[in-house]
Every structure is written in structure tokens, then in C-alpha cells.
N, C-alpha and C. Protein backbone atom coordinates (compact mmCIF):
# COMPACT_ATOMS: atom_id res chain seq x y z
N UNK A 1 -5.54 -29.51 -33.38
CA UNK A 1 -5.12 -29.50 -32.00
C UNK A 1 -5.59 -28.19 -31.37
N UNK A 2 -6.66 -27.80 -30.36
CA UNK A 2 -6.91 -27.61 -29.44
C UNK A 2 -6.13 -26.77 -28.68
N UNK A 3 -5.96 -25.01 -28.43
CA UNK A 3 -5.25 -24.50 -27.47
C UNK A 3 -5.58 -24.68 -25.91
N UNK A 4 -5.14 -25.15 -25.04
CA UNK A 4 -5.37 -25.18 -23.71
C UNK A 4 -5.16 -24.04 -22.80
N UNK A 5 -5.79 -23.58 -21.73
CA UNK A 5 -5.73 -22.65 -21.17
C UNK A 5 -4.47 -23.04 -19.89
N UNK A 6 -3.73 -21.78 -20.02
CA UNK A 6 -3.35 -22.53 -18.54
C UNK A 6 -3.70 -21.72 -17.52
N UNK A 7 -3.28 -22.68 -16.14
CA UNK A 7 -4.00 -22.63 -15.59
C UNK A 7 -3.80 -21.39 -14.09
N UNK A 8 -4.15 -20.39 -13.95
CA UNK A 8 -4.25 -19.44 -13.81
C UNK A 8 -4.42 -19.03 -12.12
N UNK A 9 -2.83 -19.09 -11.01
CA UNK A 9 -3.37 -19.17 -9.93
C UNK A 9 -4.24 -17.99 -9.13
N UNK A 10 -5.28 -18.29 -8.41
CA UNK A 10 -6.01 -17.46 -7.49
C UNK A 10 -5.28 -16.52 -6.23
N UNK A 11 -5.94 -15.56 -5.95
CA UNK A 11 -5.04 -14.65 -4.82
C UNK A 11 -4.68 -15.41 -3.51
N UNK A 12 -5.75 -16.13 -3.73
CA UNK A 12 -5.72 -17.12 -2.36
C UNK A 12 -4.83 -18.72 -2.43
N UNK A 13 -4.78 -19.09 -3.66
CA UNK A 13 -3.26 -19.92 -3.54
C UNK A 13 -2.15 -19.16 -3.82
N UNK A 14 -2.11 -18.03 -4.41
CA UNK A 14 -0.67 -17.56 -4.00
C UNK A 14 -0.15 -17.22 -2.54
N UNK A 15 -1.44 -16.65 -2.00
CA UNK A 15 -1.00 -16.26 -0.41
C UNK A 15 -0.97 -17.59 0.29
N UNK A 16 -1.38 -18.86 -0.09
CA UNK A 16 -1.05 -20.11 0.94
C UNK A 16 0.17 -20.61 0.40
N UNK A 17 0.77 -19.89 -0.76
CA UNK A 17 2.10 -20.42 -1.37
C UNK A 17 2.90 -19.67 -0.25
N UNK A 18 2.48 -18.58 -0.36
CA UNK A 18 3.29 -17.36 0.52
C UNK A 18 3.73 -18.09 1.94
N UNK A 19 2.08 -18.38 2.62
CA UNK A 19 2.37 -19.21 3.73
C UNK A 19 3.29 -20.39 4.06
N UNK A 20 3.06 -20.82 3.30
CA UNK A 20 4.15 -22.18 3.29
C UNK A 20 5.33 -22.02 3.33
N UNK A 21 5.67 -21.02 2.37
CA UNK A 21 7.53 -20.43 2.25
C UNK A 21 7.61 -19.61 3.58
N UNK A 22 6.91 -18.87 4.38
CA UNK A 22 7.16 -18.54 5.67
C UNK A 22 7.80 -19.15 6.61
N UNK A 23 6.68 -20.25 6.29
CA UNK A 23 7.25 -21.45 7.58
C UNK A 23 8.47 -22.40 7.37
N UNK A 24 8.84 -22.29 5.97
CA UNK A 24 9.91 -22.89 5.83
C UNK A 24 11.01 -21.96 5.87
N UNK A 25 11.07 -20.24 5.84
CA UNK A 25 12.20 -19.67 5.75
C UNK A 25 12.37 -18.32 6.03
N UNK A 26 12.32 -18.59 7.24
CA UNK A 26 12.59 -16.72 8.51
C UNK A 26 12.57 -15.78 7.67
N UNK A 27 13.80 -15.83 7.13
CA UNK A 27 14.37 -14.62 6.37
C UNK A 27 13.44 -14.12 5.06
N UNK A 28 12.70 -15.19 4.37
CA UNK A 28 11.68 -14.70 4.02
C UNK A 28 10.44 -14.59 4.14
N UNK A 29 9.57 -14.72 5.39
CA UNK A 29 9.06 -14.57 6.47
C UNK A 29 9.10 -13.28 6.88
N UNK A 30 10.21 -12.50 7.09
CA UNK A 30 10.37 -11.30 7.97
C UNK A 30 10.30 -10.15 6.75
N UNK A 31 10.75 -10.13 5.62
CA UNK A 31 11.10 -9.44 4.40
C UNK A 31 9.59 -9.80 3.98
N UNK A 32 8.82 -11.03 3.59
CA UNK A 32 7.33 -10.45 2.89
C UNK A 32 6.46 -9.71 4.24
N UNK A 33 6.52 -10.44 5.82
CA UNK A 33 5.66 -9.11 6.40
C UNK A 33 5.78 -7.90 6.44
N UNK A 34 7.52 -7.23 6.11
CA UNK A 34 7.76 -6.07 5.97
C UNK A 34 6.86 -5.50 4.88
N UNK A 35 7.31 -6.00 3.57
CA UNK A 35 6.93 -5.63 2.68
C UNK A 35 5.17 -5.63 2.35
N UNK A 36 5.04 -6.65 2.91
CA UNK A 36 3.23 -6.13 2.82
C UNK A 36 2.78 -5.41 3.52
N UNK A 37 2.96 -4.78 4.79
CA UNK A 37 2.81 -3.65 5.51
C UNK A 37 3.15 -2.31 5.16
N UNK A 38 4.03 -2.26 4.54
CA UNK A 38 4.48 -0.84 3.29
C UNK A 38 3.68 -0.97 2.53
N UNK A 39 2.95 -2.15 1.57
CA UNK A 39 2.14 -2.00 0.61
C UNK A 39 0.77 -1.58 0.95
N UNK A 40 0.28 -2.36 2.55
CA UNK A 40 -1.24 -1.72 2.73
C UNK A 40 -1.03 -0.45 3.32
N UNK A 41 -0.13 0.19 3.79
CA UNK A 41 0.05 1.33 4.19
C UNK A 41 -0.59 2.46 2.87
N UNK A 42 0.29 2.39 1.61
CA UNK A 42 0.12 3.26 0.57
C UNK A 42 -1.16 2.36 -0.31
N UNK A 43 -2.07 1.81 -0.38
CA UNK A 43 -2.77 1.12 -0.43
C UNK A 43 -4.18 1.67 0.52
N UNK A 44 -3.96 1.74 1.62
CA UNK A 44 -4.94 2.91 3.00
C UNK A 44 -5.10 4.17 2.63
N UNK A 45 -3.87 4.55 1.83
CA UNK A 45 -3.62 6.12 1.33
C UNK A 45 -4.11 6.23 -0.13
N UNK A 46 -4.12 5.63 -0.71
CA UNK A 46 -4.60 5.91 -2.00
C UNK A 46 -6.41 5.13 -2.13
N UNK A 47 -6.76 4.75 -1.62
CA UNK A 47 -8.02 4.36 -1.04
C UNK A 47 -8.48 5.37 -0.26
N UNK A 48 -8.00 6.00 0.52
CA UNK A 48 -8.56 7.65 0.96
C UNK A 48 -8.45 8.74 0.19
N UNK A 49 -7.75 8.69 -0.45
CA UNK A 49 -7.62 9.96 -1.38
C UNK A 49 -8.53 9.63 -2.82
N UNK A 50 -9.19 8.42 -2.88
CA UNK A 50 -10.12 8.12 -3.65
C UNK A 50 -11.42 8.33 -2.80
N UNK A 51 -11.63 7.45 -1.82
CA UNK A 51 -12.86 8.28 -1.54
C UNK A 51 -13.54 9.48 -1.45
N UNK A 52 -12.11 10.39 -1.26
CA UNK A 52 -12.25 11.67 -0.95
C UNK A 52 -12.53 12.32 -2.04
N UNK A 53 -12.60 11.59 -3.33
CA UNK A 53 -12.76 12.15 -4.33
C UNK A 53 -11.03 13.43 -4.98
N UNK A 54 -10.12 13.20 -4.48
CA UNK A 54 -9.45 13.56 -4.82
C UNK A 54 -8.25 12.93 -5.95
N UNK A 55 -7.91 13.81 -7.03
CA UNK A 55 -6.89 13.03 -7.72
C UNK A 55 -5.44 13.09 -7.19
N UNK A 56 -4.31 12.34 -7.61
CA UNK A 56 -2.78 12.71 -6.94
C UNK A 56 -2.35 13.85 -7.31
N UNK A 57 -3.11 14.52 -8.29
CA UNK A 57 -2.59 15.84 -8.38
C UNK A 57 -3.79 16.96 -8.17
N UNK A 58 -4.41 16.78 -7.13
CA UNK A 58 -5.36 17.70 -6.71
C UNK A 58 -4.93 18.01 -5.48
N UNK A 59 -4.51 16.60 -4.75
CA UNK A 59 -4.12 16.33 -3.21
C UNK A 59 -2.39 17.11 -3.27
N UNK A 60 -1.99 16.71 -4.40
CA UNK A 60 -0.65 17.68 -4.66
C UNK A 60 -0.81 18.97 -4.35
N UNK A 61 -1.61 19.58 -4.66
CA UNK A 61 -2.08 20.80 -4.84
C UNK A 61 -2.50 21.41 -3.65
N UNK A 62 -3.28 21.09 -2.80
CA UNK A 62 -3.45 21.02 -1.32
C UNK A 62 -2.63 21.18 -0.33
N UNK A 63 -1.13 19.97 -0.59
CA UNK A 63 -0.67 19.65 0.13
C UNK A 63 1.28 20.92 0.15
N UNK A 64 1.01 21.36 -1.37
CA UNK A 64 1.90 22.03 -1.93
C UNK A 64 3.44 21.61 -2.36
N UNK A 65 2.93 19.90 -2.95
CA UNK A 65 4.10 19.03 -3.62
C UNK A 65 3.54 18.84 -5.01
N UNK A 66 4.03 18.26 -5.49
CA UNK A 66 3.96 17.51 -6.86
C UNK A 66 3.55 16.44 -6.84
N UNK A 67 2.57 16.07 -8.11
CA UNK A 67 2.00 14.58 -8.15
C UNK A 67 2.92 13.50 -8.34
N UNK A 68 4.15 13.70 -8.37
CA UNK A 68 5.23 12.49 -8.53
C UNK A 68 4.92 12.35 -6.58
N UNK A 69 5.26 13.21 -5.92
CA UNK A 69 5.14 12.85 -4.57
C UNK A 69 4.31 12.29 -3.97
N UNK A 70 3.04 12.55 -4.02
CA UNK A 70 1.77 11.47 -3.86
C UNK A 70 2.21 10.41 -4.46
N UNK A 71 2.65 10.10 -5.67
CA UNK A 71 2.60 8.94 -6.22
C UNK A 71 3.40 7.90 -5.36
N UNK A 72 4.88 8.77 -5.05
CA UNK A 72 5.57 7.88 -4.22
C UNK A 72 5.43 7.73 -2.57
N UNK A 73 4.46 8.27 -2.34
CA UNK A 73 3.74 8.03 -1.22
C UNK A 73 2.46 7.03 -0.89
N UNK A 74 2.12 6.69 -2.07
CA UNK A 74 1.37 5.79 -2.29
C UNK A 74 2.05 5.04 -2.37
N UNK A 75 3.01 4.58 -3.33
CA UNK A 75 3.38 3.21 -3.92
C UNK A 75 4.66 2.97 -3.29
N UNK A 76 5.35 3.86 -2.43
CA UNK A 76 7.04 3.78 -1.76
C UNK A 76 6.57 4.29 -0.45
N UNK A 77 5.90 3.64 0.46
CA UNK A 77 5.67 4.09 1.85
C UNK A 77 6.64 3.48 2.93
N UNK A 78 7.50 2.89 2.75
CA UNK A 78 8.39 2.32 3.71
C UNK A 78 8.76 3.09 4.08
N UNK A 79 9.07 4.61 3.91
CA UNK A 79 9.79 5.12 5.33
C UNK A 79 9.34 6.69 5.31
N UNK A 80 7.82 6.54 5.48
CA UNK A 80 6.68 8.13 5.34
C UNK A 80 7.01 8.24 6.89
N UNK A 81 7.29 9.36 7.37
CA UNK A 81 7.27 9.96 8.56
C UNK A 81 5.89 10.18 8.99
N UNK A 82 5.67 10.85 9.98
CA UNK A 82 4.42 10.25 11.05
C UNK A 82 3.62 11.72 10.41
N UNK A 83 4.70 12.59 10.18
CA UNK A 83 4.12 14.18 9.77
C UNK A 83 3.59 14.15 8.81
N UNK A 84 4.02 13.17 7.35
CA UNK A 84 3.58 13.38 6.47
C UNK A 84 2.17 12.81 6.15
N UNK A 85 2.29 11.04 7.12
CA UNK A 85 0.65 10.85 7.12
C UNK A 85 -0.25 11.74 7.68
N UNK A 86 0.50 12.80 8.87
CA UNK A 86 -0.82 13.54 9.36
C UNK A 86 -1.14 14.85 8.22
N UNK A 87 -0.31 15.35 7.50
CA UNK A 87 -0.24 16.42 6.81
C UNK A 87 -1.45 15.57 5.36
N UNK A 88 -1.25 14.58 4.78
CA UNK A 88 -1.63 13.48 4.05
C UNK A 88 -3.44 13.49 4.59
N UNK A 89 -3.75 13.06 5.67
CA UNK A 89 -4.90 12.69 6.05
C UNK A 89 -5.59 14.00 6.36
N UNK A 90 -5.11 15.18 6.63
CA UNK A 90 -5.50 16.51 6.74
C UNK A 90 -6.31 16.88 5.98
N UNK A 91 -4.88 16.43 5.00
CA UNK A 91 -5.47 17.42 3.52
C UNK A 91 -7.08 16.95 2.84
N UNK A 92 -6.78 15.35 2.95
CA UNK A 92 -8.46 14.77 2.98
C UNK A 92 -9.53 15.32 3.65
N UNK A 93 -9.18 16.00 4.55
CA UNK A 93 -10.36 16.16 5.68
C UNK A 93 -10.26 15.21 6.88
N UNK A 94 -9.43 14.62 6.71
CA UNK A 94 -9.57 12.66 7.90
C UNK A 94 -8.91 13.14 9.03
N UNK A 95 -8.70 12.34 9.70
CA UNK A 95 -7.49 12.68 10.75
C UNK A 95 -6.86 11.19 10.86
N UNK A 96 -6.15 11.54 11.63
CA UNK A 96 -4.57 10.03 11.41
C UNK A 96 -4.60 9.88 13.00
N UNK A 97 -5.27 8.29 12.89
CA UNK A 97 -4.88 7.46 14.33
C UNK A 97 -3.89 6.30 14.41
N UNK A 98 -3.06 6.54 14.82
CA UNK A 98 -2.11 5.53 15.59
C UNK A 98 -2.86 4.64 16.44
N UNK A 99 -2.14 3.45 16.19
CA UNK A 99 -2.84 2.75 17.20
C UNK A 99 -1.61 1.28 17.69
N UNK A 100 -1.11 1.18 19.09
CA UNK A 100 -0.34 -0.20 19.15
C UNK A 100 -0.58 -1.04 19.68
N UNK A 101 -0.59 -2.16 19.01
CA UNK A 101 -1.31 -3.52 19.62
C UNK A 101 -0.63 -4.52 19.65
């Protein structure tokens, strides 16, 4: 007997799974757009601090925190103040645009 693979969903049927449970249920609807907007937030930030060629504890170093703090600035961005992305994008060299649409 033969092991079978199983079968292994794609990023793109989980996010039309995602979709579907939206439309069937506000409350989680409002809680995954939160939450994926905190995730590409620190996701934007750790994607710049890679290009920049910097590590979380180089940018630590720069910034005059600890690499636990980058870390949770990357991965816990739900409630980064506006200072810390500009202090954050500085330290890269970047600058930090707001933008509301």
C-alpha cells in the first residue's frame, strides 16, 4: 500500500477561503482586515531593513534599543506610534510617507 500525499492548500485558496468567511461574518471580516494590516505594516519594515542591508541588531544599534525591539516591531506592529516609524525609516536612510485614501 502506497503512501498518498495530501493535499496541500495554495496561498491563493486560503485567501478565497478567507474571502468567503468575510462575507459570511462581519466580526470576522473586521478582525482579519485588522490583523493583516498590522502584519504588512511589520512586513514593509522588515523588508526595508533588509534591503538596507541592515540586521535587527545593527538597526538596534543605530536606533539605541535592543534587538528584541526591532523584533517586536516587526512582528507586533499594531500599535507603533507615528515617531517610531519615522525614527525606524531614518535610521535606514528612507523617509516615512503617510498617505490617506
Amino acid at each position: 500500500m502506497g503512501l498518498q500525499k495530501k493535499s496541500q492548500k495554495t496561498p491563493a485558496s486560503e485567501i478565497d477561503l478567507a474571502e468567503q468567511r468575510k462575507d459570511l461574518d462581519l466580526e470576522f471580516a473586521k478582525t482579519f482586515d485588522e490583523g493583516y494590516e498590522q502584519f504588512k505594516i511589520g512586513e514593509l519594515l522588515r523588508y526595508a531593513r533588509e534591503r538596507a542591508g541592515f540586521t535587527q541588531e545593527e538597526l538596534a544599534g543605530k536606533l539605541n534599543t535592543k534587538k528584541s525591539a526591532i523584533s517586536r516591531i516587526e512582528n507586533h506592529s499594531e500599535d507603533i506610534r507615528l515617531s517610531t516609524l519615522f525614527h525606524y525609516a531614518e535610521a535606514l536612510g528612507k523617509k516615512l510617507q503617510v498617505s490617506i485614501q
